[in-house]
Protein backbone atom coordinates (compact mmCIF):
# COMPACT_ATOMS: atom_id res chain seq x y z
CA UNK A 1 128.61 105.21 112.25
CA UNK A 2 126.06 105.46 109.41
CA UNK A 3 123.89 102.64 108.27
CA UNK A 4 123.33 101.95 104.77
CA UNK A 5 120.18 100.26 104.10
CA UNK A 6 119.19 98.72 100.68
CA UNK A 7 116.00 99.89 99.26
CA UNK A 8 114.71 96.37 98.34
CA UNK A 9 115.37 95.27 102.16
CA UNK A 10 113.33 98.00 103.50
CA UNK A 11 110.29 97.59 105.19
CA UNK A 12 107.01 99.59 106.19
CA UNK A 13 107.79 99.63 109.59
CA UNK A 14 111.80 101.37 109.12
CA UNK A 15 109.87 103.99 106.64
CA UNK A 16 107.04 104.74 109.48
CA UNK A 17 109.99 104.64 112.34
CA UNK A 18 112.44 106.64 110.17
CA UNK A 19 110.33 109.11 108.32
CA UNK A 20 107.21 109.09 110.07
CA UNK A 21 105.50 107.86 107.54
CA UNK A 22 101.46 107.16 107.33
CA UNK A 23 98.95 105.52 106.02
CA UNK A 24 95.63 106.95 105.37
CA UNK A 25 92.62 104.64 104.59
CA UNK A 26 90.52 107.69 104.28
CA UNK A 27 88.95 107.11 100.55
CA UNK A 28 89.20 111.08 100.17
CA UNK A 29 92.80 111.14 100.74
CA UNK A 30 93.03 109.65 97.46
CA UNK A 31 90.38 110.57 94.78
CA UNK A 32 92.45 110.45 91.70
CA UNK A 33 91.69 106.88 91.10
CA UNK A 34 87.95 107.06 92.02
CA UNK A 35 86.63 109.90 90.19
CA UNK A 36 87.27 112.00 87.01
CA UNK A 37 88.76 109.38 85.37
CA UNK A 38 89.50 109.61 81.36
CA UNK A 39 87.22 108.03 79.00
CA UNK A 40 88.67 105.22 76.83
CA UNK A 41 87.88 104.66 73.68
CA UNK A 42 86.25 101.25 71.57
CA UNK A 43 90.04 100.89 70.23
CA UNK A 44 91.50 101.25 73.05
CA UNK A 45 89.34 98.85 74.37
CA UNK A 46 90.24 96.27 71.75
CA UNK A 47 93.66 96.50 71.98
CA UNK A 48 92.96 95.88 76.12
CA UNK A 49 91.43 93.04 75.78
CA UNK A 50 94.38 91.18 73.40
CA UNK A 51 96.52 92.42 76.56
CA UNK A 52 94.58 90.47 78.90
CA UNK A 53 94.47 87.32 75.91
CA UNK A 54 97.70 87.74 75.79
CA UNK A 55 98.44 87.50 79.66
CA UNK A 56 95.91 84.82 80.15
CA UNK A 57 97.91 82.65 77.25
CA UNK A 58 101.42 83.32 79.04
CA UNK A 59 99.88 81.69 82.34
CA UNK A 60 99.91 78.89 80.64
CA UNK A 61 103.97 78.82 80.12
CA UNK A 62 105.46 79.33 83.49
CA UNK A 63 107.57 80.73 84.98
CA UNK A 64 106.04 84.53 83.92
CA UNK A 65 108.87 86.37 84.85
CA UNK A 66 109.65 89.99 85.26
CA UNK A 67 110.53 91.12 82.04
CA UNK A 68 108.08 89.09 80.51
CA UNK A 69 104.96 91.18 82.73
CA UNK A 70 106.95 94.65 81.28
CA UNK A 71 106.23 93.21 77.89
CA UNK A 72 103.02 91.67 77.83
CA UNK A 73 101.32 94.07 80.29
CA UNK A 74 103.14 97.14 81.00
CA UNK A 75 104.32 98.09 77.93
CA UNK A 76 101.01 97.91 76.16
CA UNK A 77 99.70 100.04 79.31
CA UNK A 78 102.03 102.59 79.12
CA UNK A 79 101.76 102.77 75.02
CA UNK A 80 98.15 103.25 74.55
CA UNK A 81 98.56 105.98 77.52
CA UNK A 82 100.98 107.86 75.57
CA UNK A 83 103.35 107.55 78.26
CA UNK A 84 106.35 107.31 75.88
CA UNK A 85 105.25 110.51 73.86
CA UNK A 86 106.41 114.14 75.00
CA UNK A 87 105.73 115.76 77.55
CA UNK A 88 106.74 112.34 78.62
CA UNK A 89 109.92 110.66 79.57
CA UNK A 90 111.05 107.47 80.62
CA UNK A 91 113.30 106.13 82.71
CA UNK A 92 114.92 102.67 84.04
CA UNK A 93 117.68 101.85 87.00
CA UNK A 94 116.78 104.79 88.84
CA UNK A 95 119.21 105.09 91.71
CA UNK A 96 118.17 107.25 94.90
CA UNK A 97 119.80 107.95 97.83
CA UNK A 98 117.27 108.99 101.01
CA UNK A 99 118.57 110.08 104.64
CA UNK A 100 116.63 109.70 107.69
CA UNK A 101 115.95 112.64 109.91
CA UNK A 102 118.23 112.47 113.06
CA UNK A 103 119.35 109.20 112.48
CA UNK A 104 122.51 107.50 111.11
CA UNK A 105 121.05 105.95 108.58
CA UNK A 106 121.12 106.14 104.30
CA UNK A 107 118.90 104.01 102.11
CA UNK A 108 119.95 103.14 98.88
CA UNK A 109 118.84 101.76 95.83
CA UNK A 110 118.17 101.47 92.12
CA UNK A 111 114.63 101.33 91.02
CA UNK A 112 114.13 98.26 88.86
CA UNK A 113 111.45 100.03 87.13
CA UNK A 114 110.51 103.04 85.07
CA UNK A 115 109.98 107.07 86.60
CA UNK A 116 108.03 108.55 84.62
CA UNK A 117 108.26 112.84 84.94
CA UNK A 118 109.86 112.36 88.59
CA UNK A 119 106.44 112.48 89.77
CA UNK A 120 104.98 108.92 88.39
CA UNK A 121 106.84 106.32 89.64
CA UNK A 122 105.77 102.64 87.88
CA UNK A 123 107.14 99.25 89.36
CA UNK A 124 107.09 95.60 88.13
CA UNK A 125 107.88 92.97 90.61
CA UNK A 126 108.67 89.09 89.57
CA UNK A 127 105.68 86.75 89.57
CA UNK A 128 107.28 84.18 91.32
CA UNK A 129 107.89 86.33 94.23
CA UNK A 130 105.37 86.71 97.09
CA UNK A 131 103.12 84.14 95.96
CA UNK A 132 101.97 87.02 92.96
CA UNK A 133 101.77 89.49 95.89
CA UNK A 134 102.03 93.10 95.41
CA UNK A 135 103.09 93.61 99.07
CA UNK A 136 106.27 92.55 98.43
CA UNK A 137 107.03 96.19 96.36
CA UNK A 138 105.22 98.39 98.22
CA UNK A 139 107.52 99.49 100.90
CA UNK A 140 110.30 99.18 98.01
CA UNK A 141 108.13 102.22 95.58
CA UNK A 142 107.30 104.42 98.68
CA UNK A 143 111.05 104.89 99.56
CA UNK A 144 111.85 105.57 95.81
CA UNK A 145 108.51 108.10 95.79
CA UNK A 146 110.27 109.50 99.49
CA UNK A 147 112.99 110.85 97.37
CA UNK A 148 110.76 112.51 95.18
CA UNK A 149 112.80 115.68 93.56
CA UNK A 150 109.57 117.98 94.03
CA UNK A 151 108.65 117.19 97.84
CA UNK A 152 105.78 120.26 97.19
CA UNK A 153 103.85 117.88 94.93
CA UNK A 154 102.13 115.07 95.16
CA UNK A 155 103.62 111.32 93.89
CA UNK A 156 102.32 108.34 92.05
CA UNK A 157 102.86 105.07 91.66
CA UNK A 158 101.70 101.80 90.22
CA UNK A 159 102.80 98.33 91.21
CA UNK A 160 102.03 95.15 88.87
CA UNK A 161 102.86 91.91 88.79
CA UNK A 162 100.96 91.66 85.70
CA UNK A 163 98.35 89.60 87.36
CA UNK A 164 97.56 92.21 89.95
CA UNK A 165 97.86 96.23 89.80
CA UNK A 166 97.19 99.00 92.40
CA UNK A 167 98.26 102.57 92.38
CA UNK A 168 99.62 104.66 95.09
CA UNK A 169 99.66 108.05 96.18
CA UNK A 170 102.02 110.21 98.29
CA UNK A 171 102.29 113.43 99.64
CA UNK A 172 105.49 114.35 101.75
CA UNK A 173 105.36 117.03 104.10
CA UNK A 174 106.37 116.95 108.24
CA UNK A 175 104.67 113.25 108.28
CA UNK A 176 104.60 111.39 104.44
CA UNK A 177 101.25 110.30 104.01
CA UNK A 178 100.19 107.37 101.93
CA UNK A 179 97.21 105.46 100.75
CA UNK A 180 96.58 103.23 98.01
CA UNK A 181 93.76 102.31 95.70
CA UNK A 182 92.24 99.08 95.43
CA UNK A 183 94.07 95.80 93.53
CA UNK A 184 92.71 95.97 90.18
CA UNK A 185 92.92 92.28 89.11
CA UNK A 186 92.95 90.74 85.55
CA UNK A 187 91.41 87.55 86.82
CA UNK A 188 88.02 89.59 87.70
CA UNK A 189 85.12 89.39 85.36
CA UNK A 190 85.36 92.07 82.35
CA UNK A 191 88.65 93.09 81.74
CA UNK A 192 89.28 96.05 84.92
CA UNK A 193 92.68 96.95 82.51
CA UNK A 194 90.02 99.89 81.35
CA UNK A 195 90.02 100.98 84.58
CA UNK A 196 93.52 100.77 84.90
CA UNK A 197 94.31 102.76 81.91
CA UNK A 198 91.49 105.66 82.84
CA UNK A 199 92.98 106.12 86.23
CA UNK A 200 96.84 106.12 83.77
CA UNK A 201 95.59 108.66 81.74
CA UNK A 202 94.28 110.71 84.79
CA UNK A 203 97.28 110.43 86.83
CA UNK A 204 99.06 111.77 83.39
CA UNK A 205 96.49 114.89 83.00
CA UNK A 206 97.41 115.55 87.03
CA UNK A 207 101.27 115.81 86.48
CA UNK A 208 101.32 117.07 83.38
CA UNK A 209 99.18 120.30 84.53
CA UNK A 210 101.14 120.45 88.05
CA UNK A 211 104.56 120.76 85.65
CA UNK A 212 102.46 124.04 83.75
């Protein structure tokens, strides 16, 4: 009898048993966020820092909820990356369906969050949830970024709960490898969103020219 399990229920532990997936904490594994990152420019850098006024000033109206982080943080991200411009697409309520290798077992789901290009997966979860914790999506994007429709490339993805971001890459091959970058935080001094949006644009540069 096959077992259908939903994507939000699944956990790191069914993707490493199931899929063998692993997690490297080599920091070579996963340059793309370290080095070579775009520059961003003294308007971009403005309109940055009213993201992070702006986020700052919702705090103080709780409860934050999800689609309040897509519009105060993530849409302003993904704008001033050109992520809704050609070559470019977006999508939301991305349903998958993954199957695990000699097992009776399906996982499910629709992504509550944008794919961007198949290959750049970007997920919001609810403040409330976790205590702010981005833990709570991880095991959620990786099965989404599992079903990735071009297994010979490498995936992305990005988790925020506006508060907290951290990006994630994945290659799939015999044994799925993982590793993450570190939580970019809005709290920390300066505003780290320029970070976030150099590593954005470089991720962009990486799947556009893997699509060429």
């Amino acid at each position: 009898m096959v077992q259908t399990i939903q994507a939000k229920d699944v956990t790191l532990l069914e993707l490493e048993t199931l899929f063998g997936l692993q997690l490297i904490r080599d920091r070579q594994f996963f340059q793309e966020w370290q080095a070579n990152l775009a520059e961003i420019t003294e308007l971009e850098k403005q309109q940055l820092d009213k993201v992070q006024a702006g986020y700052f000033n919702l705090l103080r109206y709780p409860p934050m909820l999800e689609n309040v982080v897509k519009m105060s943080v993530l849409d302003p991200l993904l704008f001033i990356g050109d992520f809704y411009l050609s070559p470019f697409y977006v999508k939301s309520e991305k349903s998958i369906e993954i199957s695990a290798v000699d097992e009776n077992i399906v996982i499910k789901g629709s992504l509550d969050a944008l794919v961007l290009k198949d290959q750049f997966w970007v997920m919001v979860i609810e403040s409330k949830q976790a205590a702010f914790s981005i833990e709570v999506g991880l095991a959620q994007i990786l099965t989404y970024m599992l079903a990735n429709p071009y297994p010979e490339k490498p995936s992305f993805g990005m988790i925020t709960t506006g508060g907290s971001i951290i990006f994630i890459k994945l290659v799939l091959g015999e044994n799925p490898q993982y590793a993450t970058s570190k939580i970019f935080e809005l709290r920390n001094p300066d505003n780290e969103l320029y970070d976030v949006l150099g590593i954005l644009k470089r991720l962009s540069q990486l799947v556009i020219s893997a699509n060429n």
